[in-house]
Structures are given as C-alpha cells and as structure tokens.
Protein backbone atom coordinates (compact mmCIF):
# COMPACT_ATOMS: atom_id res chain seq x y z
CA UNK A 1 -9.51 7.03 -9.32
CA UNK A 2 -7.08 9.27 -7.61
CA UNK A 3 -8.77 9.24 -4.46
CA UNK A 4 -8.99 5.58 -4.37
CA UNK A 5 -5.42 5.40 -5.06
CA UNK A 6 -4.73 7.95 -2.15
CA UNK A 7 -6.55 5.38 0.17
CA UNK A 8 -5.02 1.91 -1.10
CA UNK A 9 -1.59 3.44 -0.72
CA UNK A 10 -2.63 4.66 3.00
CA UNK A 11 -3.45 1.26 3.77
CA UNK A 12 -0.54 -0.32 1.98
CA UNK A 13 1.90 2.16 3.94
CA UNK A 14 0.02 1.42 7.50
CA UNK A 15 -0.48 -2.03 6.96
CA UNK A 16 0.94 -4.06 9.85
CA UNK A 17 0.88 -8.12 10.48
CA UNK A 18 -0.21 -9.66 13.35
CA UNK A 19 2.51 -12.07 13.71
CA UNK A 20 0.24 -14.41 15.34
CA UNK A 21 -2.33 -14.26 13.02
CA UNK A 22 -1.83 -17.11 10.36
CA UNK A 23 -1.40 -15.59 6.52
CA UNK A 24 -4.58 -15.36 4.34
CA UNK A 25 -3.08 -17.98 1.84
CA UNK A 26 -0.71 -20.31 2.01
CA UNK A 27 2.53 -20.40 -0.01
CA UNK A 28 4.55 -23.32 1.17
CA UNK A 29 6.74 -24.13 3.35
CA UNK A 30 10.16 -22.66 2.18
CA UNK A 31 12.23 -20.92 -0.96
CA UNK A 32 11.83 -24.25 -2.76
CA UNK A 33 8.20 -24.18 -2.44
CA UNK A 34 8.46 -20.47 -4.03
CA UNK A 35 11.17 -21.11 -6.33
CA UNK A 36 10.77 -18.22 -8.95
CA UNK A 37 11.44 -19.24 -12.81
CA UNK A 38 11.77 -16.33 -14.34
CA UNK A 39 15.06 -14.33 -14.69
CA UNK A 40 15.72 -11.04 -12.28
CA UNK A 41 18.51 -8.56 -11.79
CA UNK A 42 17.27 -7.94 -8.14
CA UNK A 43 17.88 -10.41 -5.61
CA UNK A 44 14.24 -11.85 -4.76
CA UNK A 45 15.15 -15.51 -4.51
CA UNK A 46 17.34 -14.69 -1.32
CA UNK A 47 14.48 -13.45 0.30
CA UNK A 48 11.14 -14.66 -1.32
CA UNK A 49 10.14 -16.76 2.17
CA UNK A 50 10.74 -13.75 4.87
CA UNK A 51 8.04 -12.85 6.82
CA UNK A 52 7.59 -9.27 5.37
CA UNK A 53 7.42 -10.55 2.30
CA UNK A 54 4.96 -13.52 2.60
CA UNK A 55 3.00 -10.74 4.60
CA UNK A 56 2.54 -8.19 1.47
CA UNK A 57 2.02 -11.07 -0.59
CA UNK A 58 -0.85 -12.16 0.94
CA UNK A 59 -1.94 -8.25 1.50
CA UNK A 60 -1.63 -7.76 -1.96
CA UNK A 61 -4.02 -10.65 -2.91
CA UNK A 62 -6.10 -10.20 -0.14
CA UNK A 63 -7.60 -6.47 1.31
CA UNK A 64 -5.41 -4.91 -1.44
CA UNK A 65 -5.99 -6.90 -4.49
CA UNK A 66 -8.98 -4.73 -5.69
CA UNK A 67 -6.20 -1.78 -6.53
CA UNK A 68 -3.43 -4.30 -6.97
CA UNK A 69 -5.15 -5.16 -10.49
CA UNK A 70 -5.63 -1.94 -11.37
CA UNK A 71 -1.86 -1.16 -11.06
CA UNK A 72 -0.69 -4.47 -12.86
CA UNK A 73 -3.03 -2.75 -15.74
CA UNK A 74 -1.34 0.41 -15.76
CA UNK A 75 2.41 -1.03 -15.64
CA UNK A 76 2.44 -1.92 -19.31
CA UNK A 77 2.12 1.45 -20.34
CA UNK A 78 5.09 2.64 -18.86
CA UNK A 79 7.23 -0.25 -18.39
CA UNK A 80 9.29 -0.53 -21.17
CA UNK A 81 9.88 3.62 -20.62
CA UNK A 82 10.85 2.86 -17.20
CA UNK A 83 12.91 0.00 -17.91
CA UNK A 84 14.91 1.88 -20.46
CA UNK A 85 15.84 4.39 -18.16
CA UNK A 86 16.68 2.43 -15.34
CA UNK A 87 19.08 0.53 -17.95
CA UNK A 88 20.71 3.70 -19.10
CA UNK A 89 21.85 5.08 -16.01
CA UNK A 90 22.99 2.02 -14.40
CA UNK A 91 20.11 1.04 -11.98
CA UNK A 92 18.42 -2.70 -12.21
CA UNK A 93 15.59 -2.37 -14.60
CA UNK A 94 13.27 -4.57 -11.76
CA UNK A 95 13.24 -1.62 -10.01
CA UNK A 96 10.22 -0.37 -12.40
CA UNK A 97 8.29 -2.00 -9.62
CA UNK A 98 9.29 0.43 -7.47
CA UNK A 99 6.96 2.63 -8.61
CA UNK A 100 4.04 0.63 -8.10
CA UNK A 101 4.77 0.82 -4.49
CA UNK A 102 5.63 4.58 -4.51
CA UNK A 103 1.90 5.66 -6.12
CA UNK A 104 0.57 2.42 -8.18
CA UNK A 105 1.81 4.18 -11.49
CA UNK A 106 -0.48 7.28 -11.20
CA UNK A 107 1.04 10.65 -12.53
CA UNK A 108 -1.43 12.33 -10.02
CA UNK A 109 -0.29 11.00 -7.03
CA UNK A 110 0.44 13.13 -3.33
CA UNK A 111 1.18 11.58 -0.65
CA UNK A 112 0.58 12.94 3.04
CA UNK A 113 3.86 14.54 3.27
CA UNK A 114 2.97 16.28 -0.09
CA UNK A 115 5.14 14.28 -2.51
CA UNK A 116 3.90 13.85 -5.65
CA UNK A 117 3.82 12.11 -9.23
CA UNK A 118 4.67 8.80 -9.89
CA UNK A 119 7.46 8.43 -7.93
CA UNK A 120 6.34 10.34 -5.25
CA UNK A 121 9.30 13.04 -5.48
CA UNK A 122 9.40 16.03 -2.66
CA UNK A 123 10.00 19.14 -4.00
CA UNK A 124 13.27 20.15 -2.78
CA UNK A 125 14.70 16.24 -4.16
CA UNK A 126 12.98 16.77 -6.93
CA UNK A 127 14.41 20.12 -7.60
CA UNK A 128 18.00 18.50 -7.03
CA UNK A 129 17.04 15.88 -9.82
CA UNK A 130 16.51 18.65 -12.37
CA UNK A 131 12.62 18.86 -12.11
CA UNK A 132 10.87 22.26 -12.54
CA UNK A 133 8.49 22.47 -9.78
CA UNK A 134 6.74 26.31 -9.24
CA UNK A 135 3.54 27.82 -9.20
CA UNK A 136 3.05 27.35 -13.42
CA UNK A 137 4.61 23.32 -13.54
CA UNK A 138 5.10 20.62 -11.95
CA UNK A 139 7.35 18.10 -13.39
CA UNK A 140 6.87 15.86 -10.52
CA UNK A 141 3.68 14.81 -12.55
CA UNK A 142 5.76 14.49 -16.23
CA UNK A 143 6.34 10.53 -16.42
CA UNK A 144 9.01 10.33 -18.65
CA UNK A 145 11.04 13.62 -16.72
CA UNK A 146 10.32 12.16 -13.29
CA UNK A 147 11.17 8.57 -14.35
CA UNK A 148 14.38 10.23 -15.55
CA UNK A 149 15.57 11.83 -12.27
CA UNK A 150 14.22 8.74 -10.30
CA UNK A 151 17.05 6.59 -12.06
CA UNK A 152 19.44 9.01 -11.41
CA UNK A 153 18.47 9.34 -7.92
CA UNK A 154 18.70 5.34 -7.49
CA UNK A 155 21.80 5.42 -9.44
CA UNK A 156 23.35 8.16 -7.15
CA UNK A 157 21.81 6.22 -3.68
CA UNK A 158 23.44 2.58 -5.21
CA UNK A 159 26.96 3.85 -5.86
CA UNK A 160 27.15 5.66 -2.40
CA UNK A 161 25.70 2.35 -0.69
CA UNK A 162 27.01 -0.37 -2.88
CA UNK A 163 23.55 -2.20 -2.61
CA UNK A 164 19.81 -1.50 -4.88
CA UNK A 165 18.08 -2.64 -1.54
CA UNK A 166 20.26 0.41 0.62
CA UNK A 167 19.40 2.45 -2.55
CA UNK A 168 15.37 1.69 -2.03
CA UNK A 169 15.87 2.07 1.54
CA UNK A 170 17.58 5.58 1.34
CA UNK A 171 14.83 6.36 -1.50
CA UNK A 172 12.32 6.49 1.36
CA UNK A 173 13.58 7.45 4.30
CA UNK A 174 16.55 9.78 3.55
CA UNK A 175 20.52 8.86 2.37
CA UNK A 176 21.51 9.80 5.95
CA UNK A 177 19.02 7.57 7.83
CA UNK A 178 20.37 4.66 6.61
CA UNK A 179 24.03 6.24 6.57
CA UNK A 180 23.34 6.41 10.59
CA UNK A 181 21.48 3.20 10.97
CA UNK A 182 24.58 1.05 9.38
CA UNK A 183 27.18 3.03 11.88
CA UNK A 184 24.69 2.06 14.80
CA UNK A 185 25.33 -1.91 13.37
CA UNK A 186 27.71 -3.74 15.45
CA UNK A 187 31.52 -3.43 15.22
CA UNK A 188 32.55 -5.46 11.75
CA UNK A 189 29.60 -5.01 10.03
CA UNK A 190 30.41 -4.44 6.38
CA UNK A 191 30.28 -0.83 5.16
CA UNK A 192 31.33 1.02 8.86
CA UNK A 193 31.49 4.51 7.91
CA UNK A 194 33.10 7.99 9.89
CA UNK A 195 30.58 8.98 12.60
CA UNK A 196 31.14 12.44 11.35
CA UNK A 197 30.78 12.15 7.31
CA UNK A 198 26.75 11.14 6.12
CA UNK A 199 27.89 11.12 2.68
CA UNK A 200 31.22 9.30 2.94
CA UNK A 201 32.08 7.30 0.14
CA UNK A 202 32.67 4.20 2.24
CA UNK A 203 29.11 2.92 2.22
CA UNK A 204 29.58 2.12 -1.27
CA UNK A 205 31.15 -1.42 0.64
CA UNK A 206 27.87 -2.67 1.56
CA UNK A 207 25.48 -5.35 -0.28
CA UNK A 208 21.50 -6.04 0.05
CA UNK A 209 22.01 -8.56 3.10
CA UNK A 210 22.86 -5.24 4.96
CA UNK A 211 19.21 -4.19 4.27
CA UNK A 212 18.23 -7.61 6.33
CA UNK A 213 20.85 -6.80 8.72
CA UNK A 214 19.39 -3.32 9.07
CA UNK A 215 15.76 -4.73 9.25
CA UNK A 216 16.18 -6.54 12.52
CA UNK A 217 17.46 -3.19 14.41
CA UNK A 218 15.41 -0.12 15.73
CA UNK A 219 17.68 2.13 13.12
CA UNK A 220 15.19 2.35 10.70
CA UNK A 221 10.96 3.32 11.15
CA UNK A 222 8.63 0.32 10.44
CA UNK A 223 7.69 2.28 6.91
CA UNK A 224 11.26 1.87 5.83
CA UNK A 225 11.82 -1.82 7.36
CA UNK A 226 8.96 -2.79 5.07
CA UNK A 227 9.85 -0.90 2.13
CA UNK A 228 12.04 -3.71 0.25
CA UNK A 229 9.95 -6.65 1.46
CA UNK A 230 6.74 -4.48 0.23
CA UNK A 231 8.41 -3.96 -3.32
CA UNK A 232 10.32 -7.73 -3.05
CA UNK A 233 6.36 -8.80 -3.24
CA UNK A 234 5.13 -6.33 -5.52
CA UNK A 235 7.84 -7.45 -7.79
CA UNK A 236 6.87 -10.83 -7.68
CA UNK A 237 3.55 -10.74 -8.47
CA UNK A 238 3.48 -7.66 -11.14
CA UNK A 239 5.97 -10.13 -13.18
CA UNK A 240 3.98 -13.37 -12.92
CA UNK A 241 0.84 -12.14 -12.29
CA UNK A 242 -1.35 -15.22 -13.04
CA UNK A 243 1.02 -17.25 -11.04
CA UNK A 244 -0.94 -15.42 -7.66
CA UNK A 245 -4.49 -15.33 -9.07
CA UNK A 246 -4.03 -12.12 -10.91
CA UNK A 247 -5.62 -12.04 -14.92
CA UNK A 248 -2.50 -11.15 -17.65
CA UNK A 249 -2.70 -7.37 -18.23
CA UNK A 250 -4.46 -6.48 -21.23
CA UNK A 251 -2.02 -4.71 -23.92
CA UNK A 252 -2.37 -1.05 -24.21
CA UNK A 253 -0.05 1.36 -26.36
CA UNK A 254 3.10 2.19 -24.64
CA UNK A 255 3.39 6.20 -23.45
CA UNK A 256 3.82 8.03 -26.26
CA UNK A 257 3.85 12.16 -26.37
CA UNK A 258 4.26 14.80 -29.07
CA UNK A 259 6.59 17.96 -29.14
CA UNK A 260 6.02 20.96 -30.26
CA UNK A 261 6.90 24.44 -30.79
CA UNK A 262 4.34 27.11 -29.86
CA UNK A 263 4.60 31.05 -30.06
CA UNK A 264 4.37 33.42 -27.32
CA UNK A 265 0.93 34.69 -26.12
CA UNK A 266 -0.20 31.19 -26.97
CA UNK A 267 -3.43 30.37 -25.16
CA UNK A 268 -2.98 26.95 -23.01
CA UNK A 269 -6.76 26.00 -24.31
C-alpha cells in the first residue's frame, strides 16, 4: 500500500496540463456553476474556477481517482485529531486536507527528497518542530506528534506571511522562497519586504490573492505554483465527496493510542 502511495503521489507531484487539451469532465462554465454550499475557513470560493484547480479536479477523478478513494477512506480516522490541532494553535482547521496532498494520510510515507510521515517533515524542520528523529525513532511517523508540529509550523509560516495560502506555499518550498518571490513582485505589491531580511516581520501584510499574484511569475517552481490549487481541489472533493462521484467514507474509529510506563531492559517484542 505504501508503494502504491509512493507512485500516486509521484504522479500527483509531476502531473502537468496540457492547456490545450480539453478537461476530462466538465464542471461548468464559472464560480456560479461551482458554487460550494458548505461552510469553509479557507478561501475556496475565490478560486474554485482557476485553471489549476479545475485541472486537479479532474486529475483527481480521473488517472488519480483509484488512490483518491483510498485517501478519502483514511481521512476520517484522523480528521477530527487533525482538526483539533489545527484549531488550537491558530491555523484554519481546512487545512487537514493538507495532508492528503503531502502523503494521502499514510504515517509511512518518504518522499524523494527523504521526507517522511504524514506530513512529509525533513529532518532538520522536523527537528526544529520538536520531533525526535535518530537512529532508535522517528517521530516523523507519530501522527498525533507530527500533526502537532505541522500546526505549529503553519501557525509560525501564517503569522510571518499574513496569508494560510503563503503559509502552504512556504510549507513546500521554503519560508525564504516565497520571502524572495514577493520582493521580486512589482513595486506596490502588498507585503514589500527589506531585500536584506528573509524573515522580516513585514510579510505578515500580505493576504491569499498574493499566492495568485505569485502564481503568474517565474518566482516560484511549477511544484509550488500548483501546491494551493492541488490542495484548493483536494479540499473540495474530500469534503463533498459524493458531490464528484466519490462513495461517503465508511466510519471507522477515530485514532486512538494507549500510554504506558515500561521498565528498563524492557524487550520491544
């Protein structure tokens, strides 16, 4: 199951439109024809019709929708841990869909560039985050620590950019790449920061159209542009699934673990 997650995500990461190629299925004409009913704290209506996103909808229910099921079956398991952290350290709790995009809710998960766990956490940013990470644990893999520091993390990227979309941005491509990318934006653009500070404080001016803004420019790689219209469609689907073909999840307990106390020389088996 790992393995086949390996190779979805691949394809989800690589994935590329043809622009001229006409979408496997049609979904109207224009925001009203997508109008979404349900209630968000992340700005999807905005941005429901752009390309990107109409693209990875139509990937997702298309070539991807084999392993797109199999993640919508997973989510309930975790969500309401997810959502409960997001909540407590100040982070929109939609954003539990951005771990369906990061590994498709698999604890196992490594990516090419050797991050790991759910939400796909290098070591060194893991580290930062609090996360024991040696030769004896990995706490990359521990859903409940790594959904911890992932919240913080988001929490730390949206207060220094002002904007959840900057945040998810800066989750995948580096803080200082999109620190850069909004100096490179013409003069007046919101959230100008000092050429010579990456951290300055001053980002913390700029809101999710920036993202768009961002988007249309050669500051970011194509794996970042897509990032928030990958997770705007992810999003969309994972919380009405039927609504794009997809069956209800069935219910499964929530994550649940035990504690205990063991004494030394204790044998792991």
């Amino acid at each position: 199951d790992s393995a086949a997650d390996a190779e979805a995500l691949a394809a989800l990461e690589l994935a590329s439109p043809d622009s001229s190629i006409k979408p496997l299925f049609s979904h109207g004409g224009g925001a009203d024809d997508l109008e979404v009913p349900t209630s968000w704290d992340i700005d999807v209506e905005t941005y429901v019709s752009h390309e990107r996103v109409q693209y990875y909808l139509d990937f997702f229910q298309g070539p991807g929708r084999e392993r797109m099921a199999i993640w919508l079956a997973r989510l309930p398991r975790y969500e309401a841990m997810i959502r409960e952290q997001m909540q407590a350290n100040g982070v929109p709790e939609d954003m539990v869909y951005l771990a369906l995009i990061e590994s498709g809710y698999s604890n196992s998960a490594v990516s090419r560039a050797r991050a790991a766990g759910m939400w796909q956490f290098m070591k060194p940013t893991g580290r930062m985050y609090g996360l024991q990470v040696n030769s004896y644990v990995d706490e990359r893999r521990d859903p409940v620590k790594s959904t911890a520091a992932a919240a913080r993390h988001l929490n730390d990227l949206q207060d220094r950019f002002g904007s959840i979309y900057l945040a998810a941005a800066a989750y995948n491509a580096g803080a200082g790449k999109v620190s850069r990318g909004l100096r490179g934006l013409p003069a007046g653009s919101v959230g100008l920061v000092d050429p010579a500070d990456d951290s300055s404080d001053e980002d913390s001016t700029n809101n999710d159209a920036e993202f768009f803004r961002l988007y249309d420019t050669k500051y970011l790689r194509r794996e970042t542009k897509d990032y928030v219209p990958k997770l705007i469609a992810a999003a969309l689907i994972a919380k009405e699934p039927t609504k794009y073909g997809f069956a209800t999840p069935p219910a499964v307990p929530p994550f649940a673990y035990d504690s205990i106390f063991v004494t030394g020389q204790t044998g792991l088996d």
